[in-house]
Protein backbone atom coordinates (compact mmCIF):
# COMPACT_ATOMS: atom_id res chain seq x y z
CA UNK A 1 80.96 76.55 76.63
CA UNK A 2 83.95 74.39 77.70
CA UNK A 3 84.56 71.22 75.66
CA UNK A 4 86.40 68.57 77.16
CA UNK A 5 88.14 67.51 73.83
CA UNK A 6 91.02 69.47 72.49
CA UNK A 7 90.20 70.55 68.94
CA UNK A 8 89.86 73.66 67.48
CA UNK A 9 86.43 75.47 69.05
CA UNK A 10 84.03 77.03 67.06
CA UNK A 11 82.58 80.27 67.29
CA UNK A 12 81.60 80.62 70.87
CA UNK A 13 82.93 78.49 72.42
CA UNK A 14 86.67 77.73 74.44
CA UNK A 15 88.75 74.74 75.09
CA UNK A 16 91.16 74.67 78.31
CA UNK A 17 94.54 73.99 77.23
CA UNK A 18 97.01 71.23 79.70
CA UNK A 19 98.92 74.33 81.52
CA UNK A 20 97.63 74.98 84.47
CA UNK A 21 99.56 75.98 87.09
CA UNK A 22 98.80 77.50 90.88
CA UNK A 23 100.70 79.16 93.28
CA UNK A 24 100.29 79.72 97.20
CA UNK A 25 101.33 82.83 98.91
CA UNK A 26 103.17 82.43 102.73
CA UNK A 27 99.58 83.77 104.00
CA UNK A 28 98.05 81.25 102.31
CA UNK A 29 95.89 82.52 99.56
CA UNK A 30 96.50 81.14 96.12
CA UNK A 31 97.22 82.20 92.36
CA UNK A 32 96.66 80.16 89.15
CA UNK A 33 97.18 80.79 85.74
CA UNK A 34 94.80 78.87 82.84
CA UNK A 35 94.84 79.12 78.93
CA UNK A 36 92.14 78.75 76.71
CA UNK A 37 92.03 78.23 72.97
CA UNK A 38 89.22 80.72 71.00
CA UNK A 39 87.88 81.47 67.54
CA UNK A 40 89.20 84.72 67.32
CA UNK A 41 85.99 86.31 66.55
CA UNK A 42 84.35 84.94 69.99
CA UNK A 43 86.23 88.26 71.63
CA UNK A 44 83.08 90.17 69.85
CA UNK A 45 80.51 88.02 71.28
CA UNK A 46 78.98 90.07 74.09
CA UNK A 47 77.81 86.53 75.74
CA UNK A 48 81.26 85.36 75.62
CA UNK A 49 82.75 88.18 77.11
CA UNK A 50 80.20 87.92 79.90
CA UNK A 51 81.64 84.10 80.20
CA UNK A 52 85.11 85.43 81.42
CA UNK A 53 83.96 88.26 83.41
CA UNK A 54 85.75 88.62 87.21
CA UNK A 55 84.96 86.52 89.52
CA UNK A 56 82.96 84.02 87.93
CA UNK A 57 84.04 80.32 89.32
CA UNK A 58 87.10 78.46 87.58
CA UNK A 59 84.88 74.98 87.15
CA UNK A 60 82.13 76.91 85.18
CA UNK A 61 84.80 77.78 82.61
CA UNK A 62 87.10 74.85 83.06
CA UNK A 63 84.76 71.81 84.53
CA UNK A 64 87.14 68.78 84.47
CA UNK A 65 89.49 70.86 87.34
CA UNK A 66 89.99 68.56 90.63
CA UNK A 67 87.85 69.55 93.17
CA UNK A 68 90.20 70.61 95.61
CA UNK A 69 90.63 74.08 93.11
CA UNK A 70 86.53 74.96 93.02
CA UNK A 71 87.89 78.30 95.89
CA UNK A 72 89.56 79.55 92.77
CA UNK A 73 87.53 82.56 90.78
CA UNK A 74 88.63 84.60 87.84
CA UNK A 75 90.75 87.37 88.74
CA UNK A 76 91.84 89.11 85.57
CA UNK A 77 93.12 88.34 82.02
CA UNK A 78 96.19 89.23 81.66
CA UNK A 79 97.01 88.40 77.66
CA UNK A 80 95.43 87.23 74.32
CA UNK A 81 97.50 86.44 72.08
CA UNK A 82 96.24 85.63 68.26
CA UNK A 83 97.60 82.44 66.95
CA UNK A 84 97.65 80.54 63.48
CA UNK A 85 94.54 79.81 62.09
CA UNK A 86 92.49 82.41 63.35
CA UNK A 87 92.39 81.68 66.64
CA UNK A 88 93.05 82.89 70.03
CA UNK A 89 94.92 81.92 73.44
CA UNK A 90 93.77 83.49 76.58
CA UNK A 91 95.55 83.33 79.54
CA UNK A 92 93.41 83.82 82.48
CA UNK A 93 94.55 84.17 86.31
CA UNK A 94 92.27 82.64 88.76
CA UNK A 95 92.52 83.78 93.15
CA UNK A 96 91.22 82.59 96.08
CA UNK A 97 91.78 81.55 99.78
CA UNK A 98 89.90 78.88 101.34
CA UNK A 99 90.22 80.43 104.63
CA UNK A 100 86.64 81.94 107.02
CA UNK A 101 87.37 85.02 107.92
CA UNK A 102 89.50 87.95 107.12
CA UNK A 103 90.80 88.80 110.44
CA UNK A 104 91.37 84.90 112.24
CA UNK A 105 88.88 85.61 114.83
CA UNK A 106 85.82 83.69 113.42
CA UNK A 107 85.16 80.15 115.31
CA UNK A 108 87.62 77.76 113.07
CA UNK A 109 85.43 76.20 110.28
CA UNK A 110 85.87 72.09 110.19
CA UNK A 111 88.68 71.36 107.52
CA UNK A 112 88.94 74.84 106.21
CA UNK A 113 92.68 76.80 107.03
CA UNK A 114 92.43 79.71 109.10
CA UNK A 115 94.15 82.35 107.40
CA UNK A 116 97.77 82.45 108.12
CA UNK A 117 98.81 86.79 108.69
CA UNK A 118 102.73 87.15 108.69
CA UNK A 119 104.28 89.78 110.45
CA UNK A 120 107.71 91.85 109.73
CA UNK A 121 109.06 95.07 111.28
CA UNK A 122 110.83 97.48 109.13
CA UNK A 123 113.41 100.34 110.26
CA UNK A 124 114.36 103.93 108.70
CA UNK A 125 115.74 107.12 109.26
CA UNK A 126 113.99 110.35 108.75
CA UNK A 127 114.73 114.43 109.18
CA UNK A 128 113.11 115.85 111.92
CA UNK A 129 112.52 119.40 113.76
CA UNK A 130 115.91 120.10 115.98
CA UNK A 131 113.98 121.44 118.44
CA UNK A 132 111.76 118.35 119.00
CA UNK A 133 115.37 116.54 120.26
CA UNK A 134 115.08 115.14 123.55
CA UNK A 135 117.97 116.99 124.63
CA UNK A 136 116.29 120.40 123.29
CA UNK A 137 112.81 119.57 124.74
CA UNK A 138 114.76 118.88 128.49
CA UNK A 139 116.02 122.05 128.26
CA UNK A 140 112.43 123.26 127.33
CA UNK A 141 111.20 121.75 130.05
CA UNK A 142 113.45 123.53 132.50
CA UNK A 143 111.48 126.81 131.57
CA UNK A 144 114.34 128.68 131.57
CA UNK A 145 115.59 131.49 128.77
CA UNK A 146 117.56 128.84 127.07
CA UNK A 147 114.68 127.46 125.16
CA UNK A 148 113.78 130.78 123.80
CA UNK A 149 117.02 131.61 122.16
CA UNK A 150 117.19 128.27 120.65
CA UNK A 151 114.38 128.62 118.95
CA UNK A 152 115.46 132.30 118.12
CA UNK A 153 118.39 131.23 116.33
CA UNK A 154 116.23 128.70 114.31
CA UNK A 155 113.56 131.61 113.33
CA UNK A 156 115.99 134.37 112.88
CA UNK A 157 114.97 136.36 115.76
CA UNK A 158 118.63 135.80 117.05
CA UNK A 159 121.96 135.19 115.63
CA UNK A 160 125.77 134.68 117.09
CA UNK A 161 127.51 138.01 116.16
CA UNK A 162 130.86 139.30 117.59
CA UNK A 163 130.07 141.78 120.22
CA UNK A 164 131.86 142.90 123.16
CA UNK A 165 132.08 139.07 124.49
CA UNK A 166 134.39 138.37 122.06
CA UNK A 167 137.57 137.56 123.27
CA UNK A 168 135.35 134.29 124.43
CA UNK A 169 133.84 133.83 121.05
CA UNK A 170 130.91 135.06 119.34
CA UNK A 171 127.52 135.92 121.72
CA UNK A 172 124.08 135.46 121.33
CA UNK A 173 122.38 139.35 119.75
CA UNK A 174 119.01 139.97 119.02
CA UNK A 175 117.97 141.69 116.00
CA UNK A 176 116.81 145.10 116.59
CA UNK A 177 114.98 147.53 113.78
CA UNK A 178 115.08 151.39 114.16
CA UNK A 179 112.59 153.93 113.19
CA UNK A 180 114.45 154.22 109.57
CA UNK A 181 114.37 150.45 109.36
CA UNK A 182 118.12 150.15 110.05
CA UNK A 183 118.82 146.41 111.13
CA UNK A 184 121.25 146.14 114.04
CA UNK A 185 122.00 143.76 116.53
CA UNK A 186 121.96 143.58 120.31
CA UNK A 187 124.03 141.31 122.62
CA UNK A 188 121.89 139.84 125.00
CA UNK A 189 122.82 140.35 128.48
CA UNK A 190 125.44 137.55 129.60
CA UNK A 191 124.47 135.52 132.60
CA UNK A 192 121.11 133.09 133.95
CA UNK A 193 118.81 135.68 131.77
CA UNK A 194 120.70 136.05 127.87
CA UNK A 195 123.22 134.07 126.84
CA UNK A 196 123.03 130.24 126.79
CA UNK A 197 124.02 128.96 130.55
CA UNK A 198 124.30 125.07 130.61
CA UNK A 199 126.39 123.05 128.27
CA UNK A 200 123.60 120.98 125.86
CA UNK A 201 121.89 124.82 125.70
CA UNK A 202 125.23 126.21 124.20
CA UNK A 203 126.72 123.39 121.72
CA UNK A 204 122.55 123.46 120.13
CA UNK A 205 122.63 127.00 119.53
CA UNK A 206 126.32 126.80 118.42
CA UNK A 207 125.09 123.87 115.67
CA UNK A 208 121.15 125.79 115.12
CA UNK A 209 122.88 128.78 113.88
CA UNK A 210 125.49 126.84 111.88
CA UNK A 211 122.83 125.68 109.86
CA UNK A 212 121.49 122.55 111.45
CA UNK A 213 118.02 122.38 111.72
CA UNK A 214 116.70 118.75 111.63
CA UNK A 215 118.46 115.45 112.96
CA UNK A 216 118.07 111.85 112.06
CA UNK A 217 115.32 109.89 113.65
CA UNK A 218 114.87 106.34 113.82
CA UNK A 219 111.42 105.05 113.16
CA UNK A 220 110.03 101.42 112.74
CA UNK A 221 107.30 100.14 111.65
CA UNK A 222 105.17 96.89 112.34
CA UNK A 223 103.09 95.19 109.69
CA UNK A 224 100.73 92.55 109.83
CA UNK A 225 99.48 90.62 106.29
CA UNK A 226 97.63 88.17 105.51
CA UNK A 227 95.08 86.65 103.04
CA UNK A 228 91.23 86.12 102.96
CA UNK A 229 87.95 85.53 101.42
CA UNK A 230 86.84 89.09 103.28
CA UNK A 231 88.31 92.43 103.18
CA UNK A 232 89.10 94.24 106.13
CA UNK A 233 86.41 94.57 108.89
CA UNK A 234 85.29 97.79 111.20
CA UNK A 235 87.60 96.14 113.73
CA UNK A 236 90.37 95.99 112.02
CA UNK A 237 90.74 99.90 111.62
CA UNK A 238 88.66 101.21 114.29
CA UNK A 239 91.88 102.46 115.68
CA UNK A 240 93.34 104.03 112.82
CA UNK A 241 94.57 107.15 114.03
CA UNK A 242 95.08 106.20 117.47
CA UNK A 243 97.56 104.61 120.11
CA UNK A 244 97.04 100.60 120.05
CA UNK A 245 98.57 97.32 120.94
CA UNK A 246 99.98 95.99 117.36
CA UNK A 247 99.02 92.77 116.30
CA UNK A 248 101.41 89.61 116.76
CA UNK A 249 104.93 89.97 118.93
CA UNK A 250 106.09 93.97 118.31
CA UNK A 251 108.98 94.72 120.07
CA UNK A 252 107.71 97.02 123.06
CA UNK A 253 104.33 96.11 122.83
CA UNK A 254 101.29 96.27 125.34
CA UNK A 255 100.33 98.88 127.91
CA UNK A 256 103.90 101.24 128.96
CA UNK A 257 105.95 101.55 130.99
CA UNK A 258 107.95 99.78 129.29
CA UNK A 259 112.58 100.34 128.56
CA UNK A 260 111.84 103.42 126.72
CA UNK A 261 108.45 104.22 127.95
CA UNK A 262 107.42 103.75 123.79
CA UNK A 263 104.21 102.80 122.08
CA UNK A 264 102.83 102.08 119.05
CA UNK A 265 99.97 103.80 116.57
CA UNK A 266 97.65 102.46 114.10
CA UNK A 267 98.83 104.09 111.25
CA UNK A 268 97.85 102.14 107.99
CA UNK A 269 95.41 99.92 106.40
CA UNK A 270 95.38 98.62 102.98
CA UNK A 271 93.03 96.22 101.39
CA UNK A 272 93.34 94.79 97.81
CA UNK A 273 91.34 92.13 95.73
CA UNK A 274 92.29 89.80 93.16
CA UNK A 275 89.03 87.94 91.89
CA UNK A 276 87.23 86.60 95.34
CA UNK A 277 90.69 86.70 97.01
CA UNK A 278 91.58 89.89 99.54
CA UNK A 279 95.23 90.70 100.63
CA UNK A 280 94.63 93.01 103.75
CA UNK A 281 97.71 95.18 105.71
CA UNK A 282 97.71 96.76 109.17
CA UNK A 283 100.50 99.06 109.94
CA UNK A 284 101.70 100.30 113.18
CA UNK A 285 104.17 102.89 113.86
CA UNK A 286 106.39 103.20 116.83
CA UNK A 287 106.65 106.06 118.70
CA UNK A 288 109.61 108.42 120.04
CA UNK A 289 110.86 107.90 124.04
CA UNK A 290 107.91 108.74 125.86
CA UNK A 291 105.18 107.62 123.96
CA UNK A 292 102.69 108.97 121.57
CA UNK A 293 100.76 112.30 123.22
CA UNK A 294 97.79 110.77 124.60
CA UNK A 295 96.33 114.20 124.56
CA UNK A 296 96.02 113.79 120.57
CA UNK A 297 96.12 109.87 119.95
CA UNK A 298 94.29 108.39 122.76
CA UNK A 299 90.52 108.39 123.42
């Protein structure tokens, strides 16, 4: 048990040292830190260690704590360290949030904070698939030939080679394999059905078979975090997976069309405890102009 004097403890027992110290987080939930003194052979008392297990409340171990600090429960011990005399000092952390819900959308309970979620949006560049450029998938969507050797040059099929086009530069051939498995290739025919015919069609083929196969794509995601006595509910990630309307103000949010006809996906949840405390994430991603396929992310 806990004395409220500060000698030395006997066997058993623990005395709460004057260092306690707390910390809130900008959602709200708290952090506190607490030593104890020990007799150092306490540690192998089985009913001891059952005194500091997780989550047990910070005034059963340390009873003289203000009131306002009975939210807190134990969280972990993160050091003993033996001292003089055979004793011990633990240092225990303590958690909690004095907030009702884990998602805000309880009815408010009289003099208790709602918790407090803050939001931040995050940016980064990432290699992706030339032929998924909006330039390339116009020209896919003109279902002409150009399309096709594009994405010959990318698997091989086709190459640029010298043939009799060449006073104008290299053409388009085809790879062709005899009977005897010679390789040789074929200029396609020139004109609206072989060689590249509008400007975007020629410079990608020109940079596909030089080698470039992926471009630089912006992506951005939205995050929402915040702190509660509960862990994340069914309606928190009963979207995961899917196209939704982000939590908070996200740039291009709600229902398209909007500048870039964009929209975002539930891509992320995360949900960690720290004694009776949860820290809970939502993460949505943005999509590309045009929006997320709502063939595949939309129910």
């Amino acid at each position: 048990m806990a004395f409220t004097q500060y000698g030395p403890p006997e066997l058993g027992d623990w005395v709460p040292q004057p260092d306690f110290q707390a910390e809130q987080s900008k959602e709200g939930g708290w952090t506190a830190t607490q030593s104890f003194q020990i007799l150092r052979g306490s540690l192998d008392l089985e009913t001891f260690q059952d005194d500091f297990r997780i989550n047990r409340p910070i005034e059963d171990l340390y009873p003289e704590i203000e009131g306002f600090w009975r939210f807190l429960g134990l969280a972990s011990i993160p050091r003993v360290k033996h001292i003089a005399g055979g004793y011990s000092m633990i240092t225990v952390k303590f958690a909690g949030y004095t907030g009702p819900s884990g998602s805000g959308t309880e009815e408010d309970v009289p003099d208790v904070p709602a918790p407090v979620p803050t939001y931040s949006l995050r940016a980064s560049m990432f290699d992706r698939n030339i032929l998924l450029h909006p330039k390339v998938v116009a020209i896919a969507d003109a279902l002409d030939h150009n399309y096709d050797i594009l994405t010959g040059l990318k698997d091989g099929r086709f190459t640029y080679y010298a043939g009799s086009g060449d006073l104008f530069g290299p053409v388009v051939c085809a790879k062709f394999i005899d009977e005897q498995s010679h390789v040789t290739w074929r200029e396609l025919p020139g004109g609206a059905g072989g060689q590249p015919s509008s400007g975007d069609a020629n410079d990608f083929a020109e940079r596909i078979f030089g080698g470039v196969h992926t471009y630089l794509c912006p992506t951005f995601i939205w995050s929402k975090t915040w702190e509660s006595i509960h862990g994340l509910a069914d309606e928190d990630i009963a979207d995961l997976g899917l196209v939704d309307t982000p939590d908070g103000e996200a740039p291009f949010s709600g229902a398209r069309p909007n500048p870039e006809n964009r929209d975002w996906m539930l891509v992320s949840a995360n949900q960690e405890q720290e004694g009776p405390k949860f820290r809970n994430s939502l993460e949505w991603q943005l999509s590309d102009r045009g929006g997320w396929d709502a063939l595949l992310y939309e129910e």
